[in-house]
Protein backbone atom coordinates (compact mmCIF):
# COMPACT_ATOMS: atom_id res chain seq x y z
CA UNK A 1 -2.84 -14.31 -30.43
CA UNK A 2 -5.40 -15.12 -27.48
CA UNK A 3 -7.50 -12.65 -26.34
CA UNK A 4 -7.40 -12.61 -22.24
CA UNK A 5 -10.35 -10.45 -20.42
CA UNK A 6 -9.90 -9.45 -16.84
CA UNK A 7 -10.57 -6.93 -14.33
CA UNK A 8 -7.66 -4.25 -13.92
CA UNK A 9 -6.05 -1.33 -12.30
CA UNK A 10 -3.43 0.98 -13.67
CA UNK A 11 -0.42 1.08 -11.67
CA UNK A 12 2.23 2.66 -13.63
CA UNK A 13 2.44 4.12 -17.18
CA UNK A 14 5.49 5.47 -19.66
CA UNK A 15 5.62 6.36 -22.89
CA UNK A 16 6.38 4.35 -25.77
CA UNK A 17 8.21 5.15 -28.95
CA UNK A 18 6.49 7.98 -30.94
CA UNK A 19 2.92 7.45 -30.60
CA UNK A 20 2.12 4.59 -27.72
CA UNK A 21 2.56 4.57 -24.23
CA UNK A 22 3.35 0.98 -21.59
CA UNK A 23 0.59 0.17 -18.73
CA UNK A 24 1.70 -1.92 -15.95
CA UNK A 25 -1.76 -3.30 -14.66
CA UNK A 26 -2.47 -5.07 -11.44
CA UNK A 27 -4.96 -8.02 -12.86
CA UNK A 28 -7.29 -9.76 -10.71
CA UNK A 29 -6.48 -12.98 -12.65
CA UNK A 30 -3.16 -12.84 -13.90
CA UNK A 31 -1.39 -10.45 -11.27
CA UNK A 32 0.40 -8.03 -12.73
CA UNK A 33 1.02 -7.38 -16.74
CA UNK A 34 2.56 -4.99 -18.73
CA UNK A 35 0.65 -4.07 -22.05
CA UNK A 36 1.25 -1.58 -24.98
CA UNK A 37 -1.44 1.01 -25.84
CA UNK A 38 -0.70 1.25 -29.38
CA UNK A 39 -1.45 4.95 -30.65
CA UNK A 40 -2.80 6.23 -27.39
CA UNK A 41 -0.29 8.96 -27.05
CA UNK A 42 -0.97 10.31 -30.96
CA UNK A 43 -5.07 10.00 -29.91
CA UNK A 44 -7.36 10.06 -26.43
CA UNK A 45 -9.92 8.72 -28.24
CA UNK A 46 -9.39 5.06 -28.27
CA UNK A 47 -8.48 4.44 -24.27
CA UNK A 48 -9.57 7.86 -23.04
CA UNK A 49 -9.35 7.31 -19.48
CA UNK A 50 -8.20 4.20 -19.35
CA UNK A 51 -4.51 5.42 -19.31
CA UNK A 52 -4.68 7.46 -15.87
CA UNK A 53 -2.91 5.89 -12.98
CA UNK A 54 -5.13 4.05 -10.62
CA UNK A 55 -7.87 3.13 -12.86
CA UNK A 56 -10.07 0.25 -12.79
CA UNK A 57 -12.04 -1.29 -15.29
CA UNK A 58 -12.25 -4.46 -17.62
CA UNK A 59 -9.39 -4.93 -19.54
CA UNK A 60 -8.90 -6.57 -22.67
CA UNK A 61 -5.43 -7.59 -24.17
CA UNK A 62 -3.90 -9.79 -26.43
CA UNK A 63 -1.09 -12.25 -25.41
CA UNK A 64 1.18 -14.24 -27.31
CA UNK A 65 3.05 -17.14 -26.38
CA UNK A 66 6.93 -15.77 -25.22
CA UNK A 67 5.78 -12.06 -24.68
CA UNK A 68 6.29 -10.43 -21.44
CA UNK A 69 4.54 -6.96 -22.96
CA UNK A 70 1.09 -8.17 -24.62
CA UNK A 71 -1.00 -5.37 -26.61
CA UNK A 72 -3.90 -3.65 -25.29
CA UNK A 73 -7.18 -3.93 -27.07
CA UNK A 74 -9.77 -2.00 -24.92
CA UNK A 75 -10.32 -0.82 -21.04
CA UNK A 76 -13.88 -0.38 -20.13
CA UNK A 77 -13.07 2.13 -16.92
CA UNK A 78 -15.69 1.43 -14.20
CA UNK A 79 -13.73 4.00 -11.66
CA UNK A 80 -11.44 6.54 -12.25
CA UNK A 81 -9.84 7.42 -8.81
CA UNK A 82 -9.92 10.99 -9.82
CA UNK A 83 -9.31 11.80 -5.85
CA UNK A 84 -5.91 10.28 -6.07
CA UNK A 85 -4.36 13.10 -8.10
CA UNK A 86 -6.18 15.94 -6.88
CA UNK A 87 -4.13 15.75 -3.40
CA UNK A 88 -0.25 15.10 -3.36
CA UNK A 89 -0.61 13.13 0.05
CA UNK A 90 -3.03 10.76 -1.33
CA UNK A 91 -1.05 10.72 -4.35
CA UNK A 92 1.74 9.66 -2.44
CA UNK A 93 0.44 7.48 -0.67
CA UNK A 94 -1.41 5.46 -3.56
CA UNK A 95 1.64 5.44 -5.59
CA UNK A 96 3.87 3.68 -2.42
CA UNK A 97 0.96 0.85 -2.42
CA UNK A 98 0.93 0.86 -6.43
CA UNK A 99 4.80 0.04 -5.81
CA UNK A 100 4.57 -2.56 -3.28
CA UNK A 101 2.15 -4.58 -5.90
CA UNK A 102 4.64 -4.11 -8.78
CA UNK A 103 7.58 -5.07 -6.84
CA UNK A 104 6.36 -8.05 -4.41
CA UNK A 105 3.29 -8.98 -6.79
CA UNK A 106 3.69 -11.83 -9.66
CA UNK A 107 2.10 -12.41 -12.57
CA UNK A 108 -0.66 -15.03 -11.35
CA UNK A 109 -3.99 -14.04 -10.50
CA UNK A 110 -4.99 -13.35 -6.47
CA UNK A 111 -8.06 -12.20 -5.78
CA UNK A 112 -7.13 -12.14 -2.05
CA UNK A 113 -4.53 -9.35 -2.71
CA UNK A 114 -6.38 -7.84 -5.71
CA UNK A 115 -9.18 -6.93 -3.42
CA UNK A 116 -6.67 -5.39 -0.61
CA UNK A 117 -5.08 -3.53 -3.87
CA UNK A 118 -8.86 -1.86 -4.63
CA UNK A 119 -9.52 -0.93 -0.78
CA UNK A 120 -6.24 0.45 -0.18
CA UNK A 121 -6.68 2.83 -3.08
CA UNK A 122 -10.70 3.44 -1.96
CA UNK A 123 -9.93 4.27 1.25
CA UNK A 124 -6.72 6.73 0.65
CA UNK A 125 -9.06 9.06 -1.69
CA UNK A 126 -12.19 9.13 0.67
CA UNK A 127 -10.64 9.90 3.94
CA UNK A 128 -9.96 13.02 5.21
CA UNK A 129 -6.73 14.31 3.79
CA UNK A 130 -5.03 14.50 7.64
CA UNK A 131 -5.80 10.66 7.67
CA UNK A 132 -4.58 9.04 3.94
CA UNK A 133 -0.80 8.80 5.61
CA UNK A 134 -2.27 6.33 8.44
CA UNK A 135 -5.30 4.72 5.44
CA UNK A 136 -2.20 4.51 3.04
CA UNK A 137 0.04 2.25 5.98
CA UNK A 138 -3.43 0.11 6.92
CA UNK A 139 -3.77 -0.26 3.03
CA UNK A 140 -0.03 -1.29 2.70
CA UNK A 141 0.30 -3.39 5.92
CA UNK A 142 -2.87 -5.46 4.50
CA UNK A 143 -1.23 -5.68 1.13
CA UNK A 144 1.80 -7.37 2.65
CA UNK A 145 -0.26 -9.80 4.68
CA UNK A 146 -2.17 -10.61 1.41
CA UNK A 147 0.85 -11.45 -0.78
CA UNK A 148 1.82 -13.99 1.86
CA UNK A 149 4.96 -12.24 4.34
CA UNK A 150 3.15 -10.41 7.45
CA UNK A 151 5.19 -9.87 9.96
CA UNK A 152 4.66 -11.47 13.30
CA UNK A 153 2.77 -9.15 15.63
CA UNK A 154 1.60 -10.88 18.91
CA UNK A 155 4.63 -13.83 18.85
CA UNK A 156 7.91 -13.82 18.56
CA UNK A 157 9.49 -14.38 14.72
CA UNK A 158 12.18 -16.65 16.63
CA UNK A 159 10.78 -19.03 19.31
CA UNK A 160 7.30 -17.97 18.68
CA UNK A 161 6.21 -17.97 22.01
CA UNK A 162 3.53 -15.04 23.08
CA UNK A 163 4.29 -11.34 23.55
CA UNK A 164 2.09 -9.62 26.36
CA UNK A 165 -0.05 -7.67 24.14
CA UNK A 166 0.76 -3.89 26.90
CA UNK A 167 4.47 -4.80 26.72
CA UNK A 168 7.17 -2.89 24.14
CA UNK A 169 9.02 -5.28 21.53
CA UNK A 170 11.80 -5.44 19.87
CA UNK A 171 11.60 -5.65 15.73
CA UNK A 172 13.08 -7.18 13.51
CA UNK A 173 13.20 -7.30 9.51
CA UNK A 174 15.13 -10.66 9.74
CA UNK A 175 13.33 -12.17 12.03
CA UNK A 176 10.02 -11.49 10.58
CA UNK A 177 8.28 -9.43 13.19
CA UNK A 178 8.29 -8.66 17.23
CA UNK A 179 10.86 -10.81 18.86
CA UNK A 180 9.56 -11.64 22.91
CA UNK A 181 12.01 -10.84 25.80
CA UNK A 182 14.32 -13.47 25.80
CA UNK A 183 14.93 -13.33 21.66
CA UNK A 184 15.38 -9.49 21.73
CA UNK A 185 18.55 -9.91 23.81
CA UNK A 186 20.17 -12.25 20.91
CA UNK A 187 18.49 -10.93 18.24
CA UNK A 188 20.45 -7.98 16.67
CA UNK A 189 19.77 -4.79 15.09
CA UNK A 190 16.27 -4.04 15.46
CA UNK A 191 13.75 -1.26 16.33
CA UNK A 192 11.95 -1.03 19.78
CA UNK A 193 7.88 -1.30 19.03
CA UNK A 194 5.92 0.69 21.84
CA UNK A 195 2.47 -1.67 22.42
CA UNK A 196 0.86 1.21 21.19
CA UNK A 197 2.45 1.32 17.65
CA UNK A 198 2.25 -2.96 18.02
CA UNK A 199 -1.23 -2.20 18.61
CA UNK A 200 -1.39 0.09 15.43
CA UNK A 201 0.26 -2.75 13.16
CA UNK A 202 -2.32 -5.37 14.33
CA UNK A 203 -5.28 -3.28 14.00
CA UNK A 204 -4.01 -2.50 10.25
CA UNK A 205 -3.14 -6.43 9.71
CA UNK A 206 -6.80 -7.20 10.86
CA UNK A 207 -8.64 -7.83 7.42
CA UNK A 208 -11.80 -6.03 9.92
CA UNK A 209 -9.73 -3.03 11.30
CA UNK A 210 -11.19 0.63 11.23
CA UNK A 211 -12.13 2.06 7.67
CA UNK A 212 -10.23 4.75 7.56
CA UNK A 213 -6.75 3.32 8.96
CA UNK A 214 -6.64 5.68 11.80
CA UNK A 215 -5.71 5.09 14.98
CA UNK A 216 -4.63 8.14 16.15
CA UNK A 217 -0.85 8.93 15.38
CA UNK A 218 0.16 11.75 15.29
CA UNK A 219 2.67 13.10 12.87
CA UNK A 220 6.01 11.64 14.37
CA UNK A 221 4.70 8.25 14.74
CA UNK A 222 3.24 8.20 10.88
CA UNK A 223 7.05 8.97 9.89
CA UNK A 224 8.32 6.21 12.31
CA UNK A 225 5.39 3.88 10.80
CA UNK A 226 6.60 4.87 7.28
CA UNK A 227 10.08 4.04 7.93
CA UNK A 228 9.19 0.28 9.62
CA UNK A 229 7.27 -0.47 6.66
CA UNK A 230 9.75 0.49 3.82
CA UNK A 231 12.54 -1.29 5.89
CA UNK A 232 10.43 -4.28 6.15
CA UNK A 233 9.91 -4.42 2.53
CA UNK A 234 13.24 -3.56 1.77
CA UNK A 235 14.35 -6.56 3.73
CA UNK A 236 11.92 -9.33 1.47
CA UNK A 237 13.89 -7.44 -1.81
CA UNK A 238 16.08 -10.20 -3.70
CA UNK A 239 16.73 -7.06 -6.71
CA UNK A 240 18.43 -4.84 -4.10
CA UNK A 241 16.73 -1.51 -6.22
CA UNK A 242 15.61 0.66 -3.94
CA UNK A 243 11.86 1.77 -2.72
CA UNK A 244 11.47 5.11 -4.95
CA UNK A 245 7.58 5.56 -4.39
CA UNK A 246 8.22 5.02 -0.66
CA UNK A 247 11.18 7.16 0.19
CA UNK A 248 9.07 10.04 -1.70
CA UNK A 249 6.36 8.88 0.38
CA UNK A 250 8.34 9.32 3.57
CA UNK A 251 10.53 11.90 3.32
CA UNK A 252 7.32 14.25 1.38
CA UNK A 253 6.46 17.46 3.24
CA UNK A 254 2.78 16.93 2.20
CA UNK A 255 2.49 13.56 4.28
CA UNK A 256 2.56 15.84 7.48
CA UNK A 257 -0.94 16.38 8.80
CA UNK A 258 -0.73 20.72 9.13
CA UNK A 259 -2.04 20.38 12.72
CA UNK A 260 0.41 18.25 14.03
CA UNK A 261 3.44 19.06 11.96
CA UNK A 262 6.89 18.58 13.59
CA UNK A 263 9.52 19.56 12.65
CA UNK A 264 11.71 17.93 9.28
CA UNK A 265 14.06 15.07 9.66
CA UNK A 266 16.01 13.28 7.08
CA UNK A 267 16.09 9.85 6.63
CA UNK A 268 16.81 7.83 9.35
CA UNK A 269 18.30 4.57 9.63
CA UNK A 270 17.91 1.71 11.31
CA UNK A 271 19.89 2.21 15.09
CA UNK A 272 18.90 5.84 14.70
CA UNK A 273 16.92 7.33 17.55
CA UNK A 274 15.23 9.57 15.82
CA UNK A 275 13.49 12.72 16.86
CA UNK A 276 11.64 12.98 19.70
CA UNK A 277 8.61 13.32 17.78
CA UNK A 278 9.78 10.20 15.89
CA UNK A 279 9.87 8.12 18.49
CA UNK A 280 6.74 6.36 18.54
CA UNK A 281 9.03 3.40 17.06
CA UNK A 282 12.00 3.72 18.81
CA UNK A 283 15.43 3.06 17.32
């Protein structure tokens, strides 16, 4: 068996049998990779730490040729992300990025989206807790533009001519992004994009946006943001399962910022209006 040393976050983790437990680890060098902590469930001594969700640290494994579950053989942790589980809306909102790496991530290295992957998490557990909804959509908007499917912001995802940067837009999943004017007429189903919530998405793209994520939505708009963003991922899905982490994410009372609460919706649909409070993307 070769021995394979790499720098790692815990993303996911079930038990195993009697005594072990399965990691699913976002790698910096050989995306993501499921491992088996042998005995770690029977004794805390060996990983310790190392088994808690979000995790980072130097990992060390053992692979053999025609495995797709290699065996774990130490985790140095160099940050626990202790944060993340101390707050259910961070924890929610870490888990729906943690979910977006194990379902659109593969298993070769990318230090481009590794990186995004560790500032995403950073960010959601320093904020203030009223902000890790809007640092938890910057960290997953940057995510998606790091694994290589952004959506089109600024030009249309048809003719790709220029959108007016004030002016409302029409989006769409299949198209890839805003669609201009002329498209938008043609182009389907499709939600209407205020240039205030298209400003939102492009500050959140930008690898040099604000550090928190914020940009000032209040708490209708985060639920309209959350509901772009699992639709858009849903729509680059070839498996069909759905988005579990996200549709907790969304649809979780303790997303809602206390101070600007509105009232509870259920899950709306693409073509649905929405609230009125929702409606900072319209349906």
């Amino acid at each position: 068996m070769a021995l394979v040393a790499t720098d790692a976050v815990v993303l996911h983790a079930f038990p195993y049998l009697e005594s072990s437990r399965v990691l699913r680890l976002a790698t910096r060098d050989h995306g993501v990779q499921s491992v088996l902590a042998k005995g770690a469930r029977r004794s805390q001594r060996r990983f310790g730490s190392a088994l808690d969700l979000f995790a980072e640290g130097a990992a060390q494994y053992y692979t053999k040729p025609g495995r797709d579950l290699h065996t774990l053989g130490g985790f140095e942790v160099v940050r626990s992300r202790v944060a993340l589980g101390m707050e259910l809306g961070r924890f929610a909102a870490a888990s729906a990025v943690a979910e977006l790496v194990l379902r659109f991530a593969r298993d070769e290295g990318d230090p481009t989206w590794y990186a995004a992957l560790l500032d995403a998490l950073d960010r959601i557990g320093t904020v203030p807790a009223a902000e890790a909804p809007a640092a938890g959509l910057a960290g997953a908007w940057r995510l998606v533009g790091a694994l290589g499917f952004a959506p089109m912001v600024d030009d249309c995802g048809r003719c790709h001519d220029p959108i007016p940067h004030d002016a409302p837009a029409r989006f769409s999943h299949p198209a890839g992004g805003a669609l201009c004017a002329r498209c938008a007429r043609t182009g389907g189903a499709g939600r209407t994009l205020p240039a205030e919530a298209r400003a939102a998405l492009r500050r959140w793209l930008a690898a040099d946006g604000p550090a928190s994520g914020h940009v000032g939505l209040d708490d209708g708009s985060v639920r309209a943001h959350q509901r772009l963003l699992r639709e858009f991922l849903r729509e680059h899905l070839v498996d069909g399962r759905p988005l579990r982490a996200f549709e907790a994410w969304e649809d979780a009372r303790w997303s809602v910022a206390p101070a600007a609460a509105a009232p509870a919706t259920p899950n709306v649909r693409s073509g649905d209006p929405g609230t009125a409070a929702e409606r900072g993307v319209a349906g």
